[in-house]
N, C-alpha and C. Protein backbone atom coordinates (compact mmCIF):
# COMPACT_ATOMS: atom_id res chain seq x y z
N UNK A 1 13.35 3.52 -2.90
CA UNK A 1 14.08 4.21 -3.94
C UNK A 1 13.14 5.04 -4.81
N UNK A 2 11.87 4.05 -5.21
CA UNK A 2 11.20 5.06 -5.71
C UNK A 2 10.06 6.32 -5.36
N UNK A 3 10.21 6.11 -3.72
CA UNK A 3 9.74 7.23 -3.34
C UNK A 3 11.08 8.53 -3.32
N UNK A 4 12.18 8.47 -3.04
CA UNK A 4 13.18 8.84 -3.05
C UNK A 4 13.15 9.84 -4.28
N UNK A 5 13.43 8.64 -5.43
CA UNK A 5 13.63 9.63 -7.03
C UNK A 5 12.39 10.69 -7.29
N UNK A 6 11.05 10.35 -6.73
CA UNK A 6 10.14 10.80 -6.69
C UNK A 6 10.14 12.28 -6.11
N UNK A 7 10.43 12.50 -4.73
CA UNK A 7 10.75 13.27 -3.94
C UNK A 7 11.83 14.17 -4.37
N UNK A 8 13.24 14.04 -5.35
CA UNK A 8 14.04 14.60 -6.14
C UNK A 8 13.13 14.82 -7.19
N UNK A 9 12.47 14.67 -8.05
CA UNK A 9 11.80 14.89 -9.06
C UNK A 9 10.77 16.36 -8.41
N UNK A 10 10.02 15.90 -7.42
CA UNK A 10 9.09 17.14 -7.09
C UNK A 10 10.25 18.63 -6.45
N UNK A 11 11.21 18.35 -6.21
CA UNK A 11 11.73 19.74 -5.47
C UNK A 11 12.40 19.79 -6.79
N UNK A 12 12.87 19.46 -8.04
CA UNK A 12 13.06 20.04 -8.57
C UNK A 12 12.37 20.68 -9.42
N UNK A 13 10.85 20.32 -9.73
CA UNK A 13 10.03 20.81 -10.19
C UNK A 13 9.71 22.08 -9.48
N UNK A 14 9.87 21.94 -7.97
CA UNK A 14 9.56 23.19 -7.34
C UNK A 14 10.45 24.17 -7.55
N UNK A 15 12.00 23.79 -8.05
CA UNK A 15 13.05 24.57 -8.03
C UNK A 15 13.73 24.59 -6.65
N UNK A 16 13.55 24.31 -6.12
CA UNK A 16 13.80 23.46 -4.45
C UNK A 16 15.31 23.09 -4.62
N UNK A 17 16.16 23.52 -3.69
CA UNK A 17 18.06 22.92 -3.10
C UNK A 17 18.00 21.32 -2.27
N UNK A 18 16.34 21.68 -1.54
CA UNK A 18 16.44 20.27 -0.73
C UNK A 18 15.17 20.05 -0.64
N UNK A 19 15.22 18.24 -0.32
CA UNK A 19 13.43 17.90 0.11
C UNK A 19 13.32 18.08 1.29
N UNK A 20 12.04 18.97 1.15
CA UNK A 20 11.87 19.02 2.70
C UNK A 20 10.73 18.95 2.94
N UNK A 21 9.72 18.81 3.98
CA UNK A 21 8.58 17.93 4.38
C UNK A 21 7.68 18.03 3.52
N UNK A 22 7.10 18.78 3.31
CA UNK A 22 6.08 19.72 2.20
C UNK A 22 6.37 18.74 0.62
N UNK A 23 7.92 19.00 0.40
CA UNK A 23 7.94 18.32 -1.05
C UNK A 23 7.86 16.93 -0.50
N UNK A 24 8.21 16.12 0.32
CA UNK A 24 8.26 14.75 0.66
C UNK A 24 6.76 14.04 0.62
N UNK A 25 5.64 15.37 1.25
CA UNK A 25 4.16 14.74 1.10
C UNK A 25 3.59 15.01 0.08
N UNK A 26 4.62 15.50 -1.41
CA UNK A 26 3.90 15.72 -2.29
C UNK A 26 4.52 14.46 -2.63
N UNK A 27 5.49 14.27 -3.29
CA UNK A 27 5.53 12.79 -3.11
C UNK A 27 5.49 11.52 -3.22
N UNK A 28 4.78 11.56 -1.49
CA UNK A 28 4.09 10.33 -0.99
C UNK A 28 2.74 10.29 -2.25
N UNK A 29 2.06 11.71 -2.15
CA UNK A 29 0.48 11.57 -2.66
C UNK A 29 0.73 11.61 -4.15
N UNK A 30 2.06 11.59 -4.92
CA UNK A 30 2.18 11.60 -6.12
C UNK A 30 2.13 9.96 -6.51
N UNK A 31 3.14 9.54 -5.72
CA UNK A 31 3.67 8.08 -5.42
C UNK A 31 2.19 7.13 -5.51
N UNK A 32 1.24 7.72 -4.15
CA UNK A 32 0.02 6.62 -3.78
C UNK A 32 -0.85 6.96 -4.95
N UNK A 33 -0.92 7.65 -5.83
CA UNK A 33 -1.79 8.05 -6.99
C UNK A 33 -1.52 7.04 -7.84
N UNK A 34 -0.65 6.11 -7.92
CA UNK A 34 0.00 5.15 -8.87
C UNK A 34 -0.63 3.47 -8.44
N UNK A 35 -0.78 3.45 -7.14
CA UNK A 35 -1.64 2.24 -6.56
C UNK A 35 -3.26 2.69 -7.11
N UNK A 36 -3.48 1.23 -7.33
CA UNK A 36 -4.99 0.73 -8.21
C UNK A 36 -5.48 0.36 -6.80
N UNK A 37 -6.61 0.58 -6.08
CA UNK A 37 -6.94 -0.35 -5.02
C UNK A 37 -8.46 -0.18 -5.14
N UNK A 38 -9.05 -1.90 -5.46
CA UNK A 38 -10.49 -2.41 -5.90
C UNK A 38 -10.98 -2.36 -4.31
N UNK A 39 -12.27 -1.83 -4.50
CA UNK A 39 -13.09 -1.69 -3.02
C UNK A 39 -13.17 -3.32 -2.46
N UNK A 40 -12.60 -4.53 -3.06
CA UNK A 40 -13.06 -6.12 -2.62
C UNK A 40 -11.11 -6.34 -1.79
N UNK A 41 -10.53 -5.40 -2.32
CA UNK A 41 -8.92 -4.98 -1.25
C UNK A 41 -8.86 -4.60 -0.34
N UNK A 42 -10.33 -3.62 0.43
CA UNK A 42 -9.83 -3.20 1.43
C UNK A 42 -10.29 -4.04 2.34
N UNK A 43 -11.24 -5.13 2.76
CA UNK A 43 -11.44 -5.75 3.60
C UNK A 43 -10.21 -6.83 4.28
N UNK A 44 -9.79 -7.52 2.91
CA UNK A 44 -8.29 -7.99 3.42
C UNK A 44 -7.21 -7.27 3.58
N UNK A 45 -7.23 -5.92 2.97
CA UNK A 45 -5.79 -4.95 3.53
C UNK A 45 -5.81 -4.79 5.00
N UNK A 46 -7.34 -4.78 5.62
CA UNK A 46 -7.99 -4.44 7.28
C UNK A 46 -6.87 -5.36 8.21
N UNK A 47 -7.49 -6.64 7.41
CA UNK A 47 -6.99 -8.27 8.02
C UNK A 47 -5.53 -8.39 8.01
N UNK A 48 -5.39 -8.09 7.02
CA UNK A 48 -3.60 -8.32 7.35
C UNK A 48 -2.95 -6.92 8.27
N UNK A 49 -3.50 -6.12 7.82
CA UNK A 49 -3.06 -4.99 9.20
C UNK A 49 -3.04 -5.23 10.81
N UNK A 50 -4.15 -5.60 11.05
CA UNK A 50 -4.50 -6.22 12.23
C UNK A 50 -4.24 -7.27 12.54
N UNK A 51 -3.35 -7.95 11.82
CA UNK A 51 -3.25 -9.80 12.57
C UNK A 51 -1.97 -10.36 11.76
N UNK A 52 -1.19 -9.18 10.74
CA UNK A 52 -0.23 -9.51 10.56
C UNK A 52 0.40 -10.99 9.67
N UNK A 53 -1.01 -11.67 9.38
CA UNK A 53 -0.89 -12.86 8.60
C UNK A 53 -2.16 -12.31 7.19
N UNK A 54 -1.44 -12.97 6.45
CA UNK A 54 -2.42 -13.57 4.63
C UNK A 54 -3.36 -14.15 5.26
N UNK A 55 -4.25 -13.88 4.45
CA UNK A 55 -5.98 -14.99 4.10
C UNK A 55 -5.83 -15.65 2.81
N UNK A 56 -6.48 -16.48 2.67
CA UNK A 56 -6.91 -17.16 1.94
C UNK A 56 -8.32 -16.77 1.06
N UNK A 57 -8.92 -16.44 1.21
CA UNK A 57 -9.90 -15.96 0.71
C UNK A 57 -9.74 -15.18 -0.95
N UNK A 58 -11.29 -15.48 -1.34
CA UNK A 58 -10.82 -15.35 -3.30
C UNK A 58 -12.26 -14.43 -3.15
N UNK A 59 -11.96 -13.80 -4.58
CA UNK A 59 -12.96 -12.94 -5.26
C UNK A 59 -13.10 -13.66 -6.68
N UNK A 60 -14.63 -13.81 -7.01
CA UNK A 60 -14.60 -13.91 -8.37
C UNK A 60 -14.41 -12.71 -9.45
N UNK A 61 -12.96 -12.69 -10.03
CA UNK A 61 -13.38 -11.91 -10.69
C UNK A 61 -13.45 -12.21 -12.25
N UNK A 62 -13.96 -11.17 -13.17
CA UNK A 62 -15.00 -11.19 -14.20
C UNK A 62 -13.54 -11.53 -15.69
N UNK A 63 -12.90 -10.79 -15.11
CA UNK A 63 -12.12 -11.04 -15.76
C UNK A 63 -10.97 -12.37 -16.07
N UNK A 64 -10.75 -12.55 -14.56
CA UNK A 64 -9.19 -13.93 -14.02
C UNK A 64 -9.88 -14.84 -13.35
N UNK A 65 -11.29 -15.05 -13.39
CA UNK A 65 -11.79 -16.16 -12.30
C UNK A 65 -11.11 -16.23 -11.02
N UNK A 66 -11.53 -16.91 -10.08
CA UNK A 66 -11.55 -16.86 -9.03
C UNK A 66 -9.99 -16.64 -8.48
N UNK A 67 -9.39 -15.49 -7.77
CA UNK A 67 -8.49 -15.42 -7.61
C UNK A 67 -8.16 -15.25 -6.21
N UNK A 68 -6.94 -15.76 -5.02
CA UNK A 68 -6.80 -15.23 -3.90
C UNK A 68 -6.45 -13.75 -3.66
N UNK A 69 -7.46 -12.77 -3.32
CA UNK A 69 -7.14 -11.79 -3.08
C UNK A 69 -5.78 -11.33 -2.76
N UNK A 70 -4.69 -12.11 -1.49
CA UNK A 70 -3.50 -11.55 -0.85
C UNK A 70 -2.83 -11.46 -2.05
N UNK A 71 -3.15 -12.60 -2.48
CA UNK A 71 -1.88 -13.04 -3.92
C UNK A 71 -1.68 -11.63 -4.88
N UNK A 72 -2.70 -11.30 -5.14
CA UNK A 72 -3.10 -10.07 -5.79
C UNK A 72 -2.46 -8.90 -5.00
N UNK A 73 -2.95 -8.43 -3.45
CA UNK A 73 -2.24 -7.84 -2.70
C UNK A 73 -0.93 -7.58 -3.07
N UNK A 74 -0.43 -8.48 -2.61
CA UNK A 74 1.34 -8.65 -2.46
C UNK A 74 1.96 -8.36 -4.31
N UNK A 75 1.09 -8.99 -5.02
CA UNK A 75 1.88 -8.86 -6.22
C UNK A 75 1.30 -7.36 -6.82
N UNK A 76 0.56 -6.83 -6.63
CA UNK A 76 0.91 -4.97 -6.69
C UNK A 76 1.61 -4.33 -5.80
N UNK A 77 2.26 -5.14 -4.27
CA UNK A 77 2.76 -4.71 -3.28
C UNK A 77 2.01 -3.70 -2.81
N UNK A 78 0.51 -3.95 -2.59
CA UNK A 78 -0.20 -3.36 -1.82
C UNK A 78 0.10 -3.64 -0.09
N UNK A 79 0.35 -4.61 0.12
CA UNK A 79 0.85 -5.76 1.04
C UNK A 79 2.64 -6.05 1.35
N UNK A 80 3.23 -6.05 1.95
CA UNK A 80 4.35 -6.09 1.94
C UNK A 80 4.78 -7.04 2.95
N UNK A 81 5.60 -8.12 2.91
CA UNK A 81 6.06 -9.11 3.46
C UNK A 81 7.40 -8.56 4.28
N UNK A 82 7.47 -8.70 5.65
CA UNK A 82 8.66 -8.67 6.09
C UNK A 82 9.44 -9.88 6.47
N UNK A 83 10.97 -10.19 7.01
CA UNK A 83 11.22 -10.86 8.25
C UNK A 83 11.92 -10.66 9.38
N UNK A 84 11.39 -11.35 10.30
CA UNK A 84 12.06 -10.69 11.57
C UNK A 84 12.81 -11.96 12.59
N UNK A 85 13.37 -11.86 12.66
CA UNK A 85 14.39 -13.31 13.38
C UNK A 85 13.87 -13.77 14.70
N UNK A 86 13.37 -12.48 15.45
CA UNK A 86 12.31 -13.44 16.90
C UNK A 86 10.87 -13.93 15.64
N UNK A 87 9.86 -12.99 14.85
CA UNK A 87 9.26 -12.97 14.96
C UNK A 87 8.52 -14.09 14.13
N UNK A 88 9.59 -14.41 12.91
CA UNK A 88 9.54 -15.28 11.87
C UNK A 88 9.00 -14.04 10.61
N UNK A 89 8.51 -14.60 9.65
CA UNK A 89 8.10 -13.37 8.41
C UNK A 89 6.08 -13.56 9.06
N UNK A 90 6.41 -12.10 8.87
CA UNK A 90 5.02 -11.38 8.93
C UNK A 90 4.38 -9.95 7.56
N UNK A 91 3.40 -10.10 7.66
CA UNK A 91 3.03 -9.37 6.32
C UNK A 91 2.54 -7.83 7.38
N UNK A 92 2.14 -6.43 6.73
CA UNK A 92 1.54 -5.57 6.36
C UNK A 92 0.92 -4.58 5.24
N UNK A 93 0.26 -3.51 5.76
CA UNK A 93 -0.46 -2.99 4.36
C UNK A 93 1.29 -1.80 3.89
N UNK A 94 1.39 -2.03 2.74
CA UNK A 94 2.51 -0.75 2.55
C UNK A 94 1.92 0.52 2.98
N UNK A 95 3.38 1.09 3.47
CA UNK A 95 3.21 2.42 4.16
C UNK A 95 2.26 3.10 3.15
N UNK A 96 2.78 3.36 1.76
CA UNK A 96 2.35 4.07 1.03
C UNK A 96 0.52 4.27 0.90
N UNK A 97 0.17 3.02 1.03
CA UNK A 97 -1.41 3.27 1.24
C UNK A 97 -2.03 3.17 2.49
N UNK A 98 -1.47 3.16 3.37
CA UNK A 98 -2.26 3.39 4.98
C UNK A 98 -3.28 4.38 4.70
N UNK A 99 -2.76 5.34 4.58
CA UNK A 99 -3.72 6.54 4.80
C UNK A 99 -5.24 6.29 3.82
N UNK A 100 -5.16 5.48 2.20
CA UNK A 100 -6.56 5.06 2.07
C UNK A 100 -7.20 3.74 2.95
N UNK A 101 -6.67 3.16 3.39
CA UNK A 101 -6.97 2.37 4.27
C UNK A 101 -7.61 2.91 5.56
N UNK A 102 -7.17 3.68 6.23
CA UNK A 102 -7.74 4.33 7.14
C UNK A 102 -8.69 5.02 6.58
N UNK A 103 -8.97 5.65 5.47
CA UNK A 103 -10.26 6.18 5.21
C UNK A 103 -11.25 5.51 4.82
N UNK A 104 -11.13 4.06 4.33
CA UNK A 104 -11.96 3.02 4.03
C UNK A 104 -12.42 2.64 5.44
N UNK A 105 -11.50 2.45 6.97
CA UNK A 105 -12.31 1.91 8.12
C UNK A 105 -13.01 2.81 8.51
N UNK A 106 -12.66 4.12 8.50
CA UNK A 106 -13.47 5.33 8.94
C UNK A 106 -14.91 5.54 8.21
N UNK A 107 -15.29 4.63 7.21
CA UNK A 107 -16.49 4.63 6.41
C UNK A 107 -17.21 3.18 7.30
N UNK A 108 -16.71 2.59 7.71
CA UNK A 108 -16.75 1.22 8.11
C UNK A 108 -17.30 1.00 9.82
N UNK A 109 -17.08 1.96 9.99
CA UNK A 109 -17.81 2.28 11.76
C UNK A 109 -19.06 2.65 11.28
């Protein structure tokens, strides 16, 4: 929805009748400008992309002491939980930030 209102918001800024691809990837990159993502996120955003399950794993941080990273994930909805009736519930990275994600593994080779 709120990429949606988003997408109505930019074509009318453009003066635009309809969204159409151009206003839709403005957007997306208006939209992903609003996600916070700490460089100690992208190693577990990798993990749950690829294997479709949460870690466990914590960061100390300076501020909240030791916290589980996913937990953090999921509650900015960096991470997004699905379910699927063969598959049972499985997690991924939200659409919305793939694309920094992929530029974080592309540093990572």
């Amino acid at each position: 929805m709120r990429l949606a209102k988003t997408a109505c918001e930019v074509a009318l800024r453009k003066q635009a009748n309809q969204v159409d691809l151009a206003t839709a990837q403005d957007a997306v990159r208006e939209v992903r400008r609003t996600y916070s993502i700490e460089d100690y996120h992208f190693p577990e955003l990798a993990a749950v992309h690829s294997t479709g399950g949460l870690t466990s794993k914590t960061y100390d941080s300076p501020r909240e002491g030791k916290i589980v990273i996913c937990d953090k994930l999921l509650h900015y909805k960096l991470v997004l939980g699905y379910e699927d009736p063969k598959k049972g519930r499985w997690f991924d990275v939200n659409p919305i930030v793939i694309e920094d994600l992929d530029r974080w593994q592309a540093t990572q080779d």
